[in-house]
N, C-alpha and C. Protein backbone atom coordinates (compact mmCIF):
# COMPACT_ATOMS: atom_id res chain seq x y z
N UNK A 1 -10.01 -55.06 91.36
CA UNK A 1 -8.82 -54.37 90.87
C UNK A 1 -9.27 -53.37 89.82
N UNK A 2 -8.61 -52.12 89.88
CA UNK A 2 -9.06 -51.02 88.87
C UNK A 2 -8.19 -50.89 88.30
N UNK A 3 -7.42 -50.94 86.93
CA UNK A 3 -6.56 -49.97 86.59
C UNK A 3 -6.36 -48.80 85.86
N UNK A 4 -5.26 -48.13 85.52
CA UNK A 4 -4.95 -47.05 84.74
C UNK A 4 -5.84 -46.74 83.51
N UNK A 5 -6.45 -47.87 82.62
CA UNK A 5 -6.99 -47.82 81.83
C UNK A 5 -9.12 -47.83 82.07
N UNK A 6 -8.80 -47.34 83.44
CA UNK A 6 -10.47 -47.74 83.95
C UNK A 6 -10.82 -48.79 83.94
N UNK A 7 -10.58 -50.24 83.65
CA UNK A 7 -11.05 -51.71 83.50
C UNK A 7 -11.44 -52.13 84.93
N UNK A 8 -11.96 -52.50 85.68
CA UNK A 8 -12.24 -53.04 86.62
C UNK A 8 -12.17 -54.33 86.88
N UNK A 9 -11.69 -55.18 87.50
CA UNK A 9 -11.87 -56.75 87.75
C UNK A 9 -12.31 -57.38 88.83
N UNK A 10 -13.32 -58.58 88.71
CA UNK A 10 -14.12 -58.32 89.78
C UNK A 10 -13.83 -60.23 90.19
N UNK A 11 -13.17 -60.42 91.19
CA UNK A 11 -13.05 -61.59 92.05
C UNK A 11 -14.06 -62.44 92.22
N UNK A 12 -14.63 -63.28 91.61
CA UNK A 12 -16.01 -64.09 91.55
C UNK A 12 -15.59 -64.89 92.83
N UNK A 13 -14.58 -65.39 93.55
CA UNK A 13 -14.70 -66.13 95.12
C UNK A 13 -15.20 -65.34 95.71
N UNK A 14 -16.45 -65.61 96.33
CA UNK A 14 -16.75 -64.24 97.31
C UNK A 14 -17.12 -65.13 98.54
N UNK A 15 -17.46 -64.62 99.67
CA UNK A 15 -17.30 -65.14 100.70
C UNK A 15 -18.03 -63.98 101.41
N UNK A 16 -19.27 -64.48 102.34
CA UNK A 16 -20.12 -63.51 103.45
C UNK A 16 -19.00 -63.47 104.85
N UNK A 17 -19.11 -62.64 105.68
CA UNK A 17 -18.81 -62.87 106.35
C UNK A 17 -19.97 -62.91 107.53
N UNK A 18 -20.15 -64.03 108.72
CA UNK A 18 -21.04 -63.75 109.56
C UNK A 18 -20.72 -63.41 111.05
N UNK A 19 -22.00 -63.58 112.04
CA UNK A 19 -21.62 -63.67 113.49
C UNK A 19 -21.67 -64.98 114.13
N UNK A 20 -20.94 -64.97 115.48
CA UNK A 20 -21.14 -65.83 115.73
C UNK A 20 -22.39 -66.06 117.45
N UNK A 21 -23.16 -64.86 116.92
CA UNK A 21 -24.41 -64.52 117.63
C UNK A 21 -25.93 -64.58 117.07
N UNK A 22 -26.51 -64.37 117.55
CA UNK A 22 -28.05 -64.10 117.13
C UNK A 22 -28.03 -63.08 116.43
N UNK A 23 -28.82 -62.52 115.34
CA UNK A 23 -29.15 -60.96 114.94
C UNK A 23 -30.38 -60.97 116.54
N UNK A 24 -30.21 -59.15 116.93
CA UNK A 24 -31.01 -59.35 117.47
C UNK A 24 -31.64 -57.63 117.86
N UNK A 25 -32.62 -56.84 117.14
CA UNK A 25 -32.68 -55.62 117.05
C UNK A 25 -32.85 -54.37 118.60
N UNK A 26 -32.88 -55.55 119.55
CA UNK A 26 -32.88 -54.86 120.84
C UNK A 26 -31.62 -54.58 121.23
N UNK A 27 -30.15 -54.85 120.59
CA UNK A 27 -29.32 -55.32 121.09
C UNK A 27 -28.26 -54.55 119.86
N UNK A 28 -28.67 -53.52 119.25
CA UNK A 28 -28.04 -52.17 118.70
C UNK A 28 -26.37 -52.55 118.64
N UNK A 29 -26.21 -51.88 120.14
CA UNK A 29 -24.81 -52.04 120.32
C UNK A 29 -24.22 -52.63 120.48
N UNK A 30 -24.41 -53.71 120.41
CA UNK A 30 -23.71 -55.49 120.65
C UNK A 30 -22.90 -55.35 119.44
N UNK A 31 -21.12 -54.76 119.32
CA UNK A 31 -20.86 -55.10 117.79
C UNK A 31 -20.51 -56.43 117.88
N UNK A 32 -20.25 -57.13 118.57
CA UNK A 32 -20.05 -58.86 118.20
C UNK A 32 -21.58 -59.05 117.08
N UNK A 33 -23.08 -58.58 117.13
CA UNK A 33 -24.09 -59.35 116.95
C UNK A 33 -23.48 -58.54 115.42
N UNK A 34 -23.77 -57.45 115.17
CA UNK A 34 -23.71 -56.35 114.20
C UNK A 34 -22.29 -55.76 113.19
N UNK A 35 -21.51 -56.30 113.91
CA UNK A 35 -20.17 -56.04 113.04
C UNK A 35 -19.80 -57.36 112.70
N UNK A 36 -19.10 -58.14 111.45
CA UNK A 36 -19.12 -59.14 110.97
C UNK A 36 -17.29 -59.29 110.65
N UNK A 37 -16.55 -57.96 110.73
CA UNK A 37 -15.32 -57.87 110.67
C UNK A 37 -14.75 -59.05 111.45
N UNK A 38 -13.80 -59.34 110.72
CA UNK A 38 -12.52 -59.95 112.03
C UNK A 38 -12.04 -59.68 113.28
N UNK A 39 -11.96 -57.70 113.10
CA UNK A 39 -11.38 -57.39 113.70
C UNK A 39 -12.02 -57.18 114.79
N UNK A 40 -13.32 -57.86 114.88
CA UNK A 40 -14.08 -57.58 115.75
C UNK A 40 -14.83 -59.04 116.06
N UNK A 41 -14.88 -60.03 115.24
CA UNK A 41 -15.28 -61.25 115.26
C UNK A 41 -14.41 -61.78 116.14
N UNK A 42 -12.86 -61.92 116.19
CA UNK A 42 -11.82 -63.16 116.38
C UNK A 42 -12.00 -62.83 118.21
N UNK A 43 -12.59 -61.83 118.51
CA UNK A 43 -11.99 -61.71 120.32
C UNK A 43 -13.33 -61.91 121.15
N UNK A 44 -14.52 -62.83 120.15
CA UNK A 44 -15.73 -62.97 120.67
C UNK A 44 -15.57 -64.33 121.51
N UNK A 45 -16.11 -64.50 122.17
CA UNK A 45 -16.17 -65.78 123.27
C UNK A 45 -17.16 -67.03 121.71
N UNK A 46 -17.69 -66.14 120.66
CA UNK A 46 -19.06 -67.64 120.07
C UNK A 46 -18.06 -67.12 118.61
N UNK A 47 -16.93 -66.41 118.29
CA UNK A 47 -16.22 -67.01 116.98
C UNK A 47 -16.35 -68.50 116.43
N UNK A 48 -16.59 -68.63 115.68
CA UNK A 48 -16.95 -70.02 114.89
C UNK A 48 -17.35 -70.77 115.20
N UNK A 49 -18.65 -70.46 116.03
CA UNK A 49 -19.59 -71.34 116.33
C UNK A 49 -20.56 -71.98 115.60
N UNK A 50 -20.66 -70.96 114.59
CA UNK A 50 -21.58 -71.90 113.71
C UNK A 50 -20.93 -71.96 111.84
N UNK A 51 -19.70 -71.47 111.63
CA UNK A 51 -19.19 -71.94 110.44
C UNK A 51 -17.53 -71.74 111.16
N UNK A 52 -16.58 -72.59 110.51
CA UNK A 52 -15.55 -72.17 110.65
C UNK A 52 -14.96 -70.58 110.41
N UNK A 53 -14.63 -69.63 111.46
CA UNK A 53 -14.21 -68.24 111.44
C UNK A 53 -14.35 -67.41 110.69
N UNK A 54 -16.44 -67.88 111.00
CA UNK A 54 -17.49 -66.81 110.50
C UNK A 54 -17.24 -66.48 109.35
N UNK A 55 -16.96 -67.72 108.37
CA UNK A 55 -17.24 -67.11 107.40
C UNK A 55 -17.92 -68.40 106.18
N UNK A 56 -18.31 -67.92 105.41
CA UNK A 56 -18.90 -68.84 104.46
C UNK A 56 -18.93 -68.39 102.72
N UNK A 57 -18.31 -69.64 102.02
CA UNK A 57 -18.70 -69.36 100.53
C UNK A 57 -19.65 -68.88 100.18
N UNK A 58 -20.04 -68.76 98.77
CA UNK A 58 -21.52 -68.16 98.33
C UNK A 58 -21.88 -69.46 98.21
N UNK A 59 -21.22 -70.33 97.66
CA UNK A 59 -22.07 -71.57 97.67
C UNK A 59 -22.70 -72.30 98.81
N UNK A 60 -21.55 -72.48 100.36
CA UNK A 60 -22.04 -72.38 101.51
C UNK A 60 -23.09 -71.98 101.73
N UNK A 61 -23.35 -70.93 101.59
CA UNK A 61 -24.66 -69.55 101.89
C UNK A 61 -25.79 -70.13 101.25
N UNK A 62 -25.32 -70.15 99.96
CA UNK A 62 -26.89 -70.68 99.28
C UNK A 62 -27.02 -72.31 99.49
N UNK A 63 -26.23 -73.24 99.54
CA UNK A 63 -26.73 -74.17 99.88
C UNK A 63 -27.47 -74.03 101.89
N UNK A 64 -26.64 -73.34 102.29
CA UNK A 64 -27.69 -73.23 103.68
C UNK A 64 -28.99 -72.74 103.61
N UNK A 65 -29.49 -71.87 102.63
CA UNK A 65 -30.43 -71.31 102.08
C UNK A 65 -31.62 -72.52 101.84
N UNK A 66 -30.39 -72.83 100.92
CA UNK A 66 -31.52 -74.20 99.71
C UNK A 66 -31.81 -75.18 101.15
N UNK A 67 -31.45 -75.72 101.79
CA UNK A 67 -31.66 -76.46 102.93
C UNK A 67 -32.40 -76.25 103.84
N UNK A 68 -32.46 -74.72 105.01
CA UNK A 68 -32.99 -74.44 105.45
C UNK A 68 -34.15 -73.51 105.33
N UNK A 69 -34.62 -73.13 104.00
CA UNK A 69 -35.49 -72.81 103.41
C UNK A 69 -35.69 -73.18 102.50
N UNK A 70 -36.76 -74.22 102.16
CA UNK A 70 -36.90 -75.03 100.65
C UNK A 70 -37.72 -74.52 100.07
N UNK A 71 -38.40 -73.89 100.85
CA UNK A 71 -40.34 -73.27 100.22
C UNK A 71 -39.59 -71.68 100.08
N UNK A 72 -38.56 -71.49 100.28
CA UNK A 72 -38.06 -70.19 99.51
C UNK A 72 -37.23 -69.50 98.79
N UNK A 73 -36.33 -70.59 98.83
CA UNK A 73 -35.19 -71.08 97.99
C UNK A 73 -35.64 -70.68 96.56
N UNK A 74 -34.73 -69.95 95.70
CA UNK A 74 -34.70 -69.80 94.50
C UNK A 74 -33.24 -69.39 94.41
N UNK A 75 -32.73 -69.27 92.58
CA UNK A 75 -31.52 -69.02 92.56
C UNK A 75 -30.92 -67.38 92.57
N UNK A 76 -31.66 -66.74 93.45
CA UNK A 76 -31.50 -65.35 93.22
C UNK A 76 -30.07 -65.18 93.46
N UNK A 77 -29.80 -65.37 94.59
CA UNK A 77 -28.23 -65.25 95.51
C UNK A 77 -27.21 -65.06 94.27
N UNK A 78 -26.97 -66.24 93.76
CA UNK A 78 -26.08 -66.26 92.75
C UNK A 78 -26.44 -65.32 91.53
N UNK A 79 -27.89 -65.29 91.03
CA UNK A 79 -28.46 -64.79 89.95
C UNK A 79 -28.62 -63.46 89.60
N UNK A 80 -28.51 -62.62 90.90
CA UNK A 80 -29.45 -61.31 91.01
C UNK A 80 -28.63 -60.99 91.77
N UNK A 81 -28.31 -61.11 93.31
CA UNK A 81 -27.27 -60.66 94.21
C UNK A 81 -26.26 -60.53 93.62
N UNK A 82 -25.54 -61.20 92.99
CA UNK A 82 -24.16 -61.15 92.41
C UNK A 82 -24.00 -59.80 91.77
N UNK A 83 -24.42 -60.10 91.09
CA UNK A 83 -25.24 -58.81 89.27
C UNK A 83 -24.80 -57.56 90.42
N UNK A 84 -25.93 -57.39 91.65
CA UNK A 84 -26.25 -56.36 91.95
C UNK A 84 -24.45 -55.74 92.80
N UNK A 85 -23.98 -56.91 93.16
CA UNK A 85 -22.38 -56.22 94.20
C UNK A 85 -22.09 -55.48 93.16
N UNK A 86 -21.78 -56.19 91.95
CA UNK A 86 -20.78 -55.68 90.71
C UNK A 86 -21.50 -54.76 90.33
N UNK A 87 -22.69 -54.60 90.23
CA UNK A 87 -23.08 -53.17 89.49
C UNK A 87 -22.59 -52.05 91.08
N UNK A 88 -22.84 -52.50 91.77
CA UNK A 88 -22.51 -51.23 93.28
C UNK A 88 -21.24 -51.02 93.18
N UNK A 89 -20.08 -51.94 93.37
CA UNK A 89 -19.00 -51.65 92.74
C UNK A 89 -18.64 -50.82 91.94
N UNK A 90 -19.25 -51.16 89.84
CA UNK A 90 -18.77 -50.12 89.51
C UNK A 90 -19.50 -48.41 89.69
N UNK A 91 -21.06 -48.74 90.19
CA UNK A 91 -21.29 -47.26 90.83
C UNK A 91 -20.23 -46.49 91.60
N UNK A 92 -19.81 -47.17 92.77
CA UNK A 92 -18.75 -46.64 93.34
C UNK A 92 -17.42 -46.39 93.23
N UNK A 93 -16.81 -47.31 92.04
CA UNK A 93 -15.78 -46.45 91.58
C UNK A 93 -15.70 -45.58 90.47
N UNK A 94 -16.82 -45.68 89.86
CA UNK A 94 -16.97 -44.70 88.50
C UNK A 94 -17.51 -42.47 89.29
N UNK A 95 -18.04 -42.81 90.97
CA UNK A 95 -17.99 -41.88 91.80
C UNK A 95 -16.93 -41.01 91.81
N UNK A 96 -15.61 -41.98 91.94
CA UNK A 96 -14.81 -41.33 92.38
C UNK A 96 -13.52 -41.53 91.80
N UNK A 97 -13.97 -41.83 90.54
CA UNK A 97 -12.81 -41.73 89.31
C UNK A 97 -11.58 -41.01 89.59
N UNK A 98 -11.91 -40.02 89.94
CA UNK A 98 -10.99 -38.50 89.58
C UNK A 98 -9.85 -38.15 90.84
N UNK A 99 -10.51 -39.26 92.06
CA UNK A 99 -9.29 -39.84 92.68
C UNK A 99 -8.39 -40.70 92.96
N UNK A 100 -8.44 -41.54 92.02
CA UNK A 100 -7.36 -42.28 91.94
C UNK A 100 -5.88 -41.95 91.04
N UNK A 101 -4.91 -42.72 91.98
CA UNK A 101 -3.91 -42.43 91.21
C UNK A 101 -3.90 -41.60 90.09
N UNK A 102 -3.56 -41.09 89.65
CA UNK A 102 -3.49 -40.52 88.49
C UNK A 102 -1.43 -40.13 88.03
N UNK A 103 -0.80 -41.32 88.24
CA UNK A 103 0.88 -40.96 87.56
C UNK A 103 1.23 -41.29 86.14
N UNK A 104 1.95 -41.17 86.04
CA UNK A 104 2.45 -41.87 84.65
C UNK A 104 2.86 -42.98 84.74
N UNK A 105 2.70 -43.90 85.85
CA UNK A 105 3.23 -45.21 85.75
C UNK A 105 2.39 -46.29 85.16
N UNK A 106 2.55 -46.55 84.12
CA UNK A 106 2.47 -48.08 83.70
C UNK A 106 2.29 -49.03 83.95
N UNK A 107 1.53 -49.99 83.44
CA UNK A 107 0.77 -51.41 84.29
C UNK A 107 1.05 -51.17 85.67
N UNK A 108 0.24 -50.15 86.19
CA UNK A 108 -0.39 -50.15 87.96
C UNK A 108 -1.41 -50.44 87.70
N UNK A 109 -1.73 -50.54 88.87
CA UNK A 109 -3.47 -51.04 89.42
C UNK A 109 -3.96 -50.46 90.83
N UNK A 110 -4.99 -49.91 91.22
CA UNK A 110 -5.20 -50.18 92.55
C UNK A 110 -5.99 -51.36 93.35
N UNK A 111 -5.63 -51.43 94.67
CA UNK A 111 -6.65 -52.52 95.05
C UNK A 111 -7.72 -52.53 95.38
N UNK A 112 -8.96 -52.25 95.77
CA UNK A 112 -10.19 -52.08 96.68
C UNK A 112 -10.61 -53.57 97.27
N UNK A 113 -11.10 -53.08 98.13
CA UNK A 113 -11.53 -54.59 98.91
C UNK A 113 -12.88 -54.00 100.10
């Protein structure tokens, strides 16, 4: 959330979204493998095949991490990844400041997502 006053607020639930395919680099145009949207996930024949409707907590994520990689597991995800959305975030709205709203209305906000 951005508002009128430039403040930014940043939703700490975050949630990956995945496939419910292989990654697989021969296979480009496959958007089921490559697009992670809904709107493109929900009409796949392997939707939630491997988490409930492809999607997963950060904690999910990193505990699948911590599990299926033990010898590489560290706490970056949470530690360093995080840091880095929110700093991209406010890179990208401090870009494009000069288009937002701009009325005289009072406690607004916009949304980004």
């Amino acid at each position: 959330i951005f508002n009128k006053k430039y403040s930014a607020y940043f939703f700490n639930d975050l949630y990956i979204r995945t496939s419910g395919k292989k990654f697989n680099l021969n296979q480009l145009t496959d958007k089921e493998t490559h697009l992670t949207n809904d709107a493109i996930q929900k009409h796949s024949k392997s939707y939630g095949k491997y988490e409930n409707g492809n999607k997963l907590t950060l904690e999910e994520f990193d505990e699948h991490i911590k599990n299926n990689y033990p010898n590489q597991y560290n706490d970056t995800l949470t530690n360093d990844i995080v840091n880095k959305i929110k700093n991209h975030c406010k890179i990208s709205l401090l870009s494009c400041m000069n288009k937002f709203n701009n009325t005289i209305i009072t406690n607004s906000f916009e949304l980004f997502g």
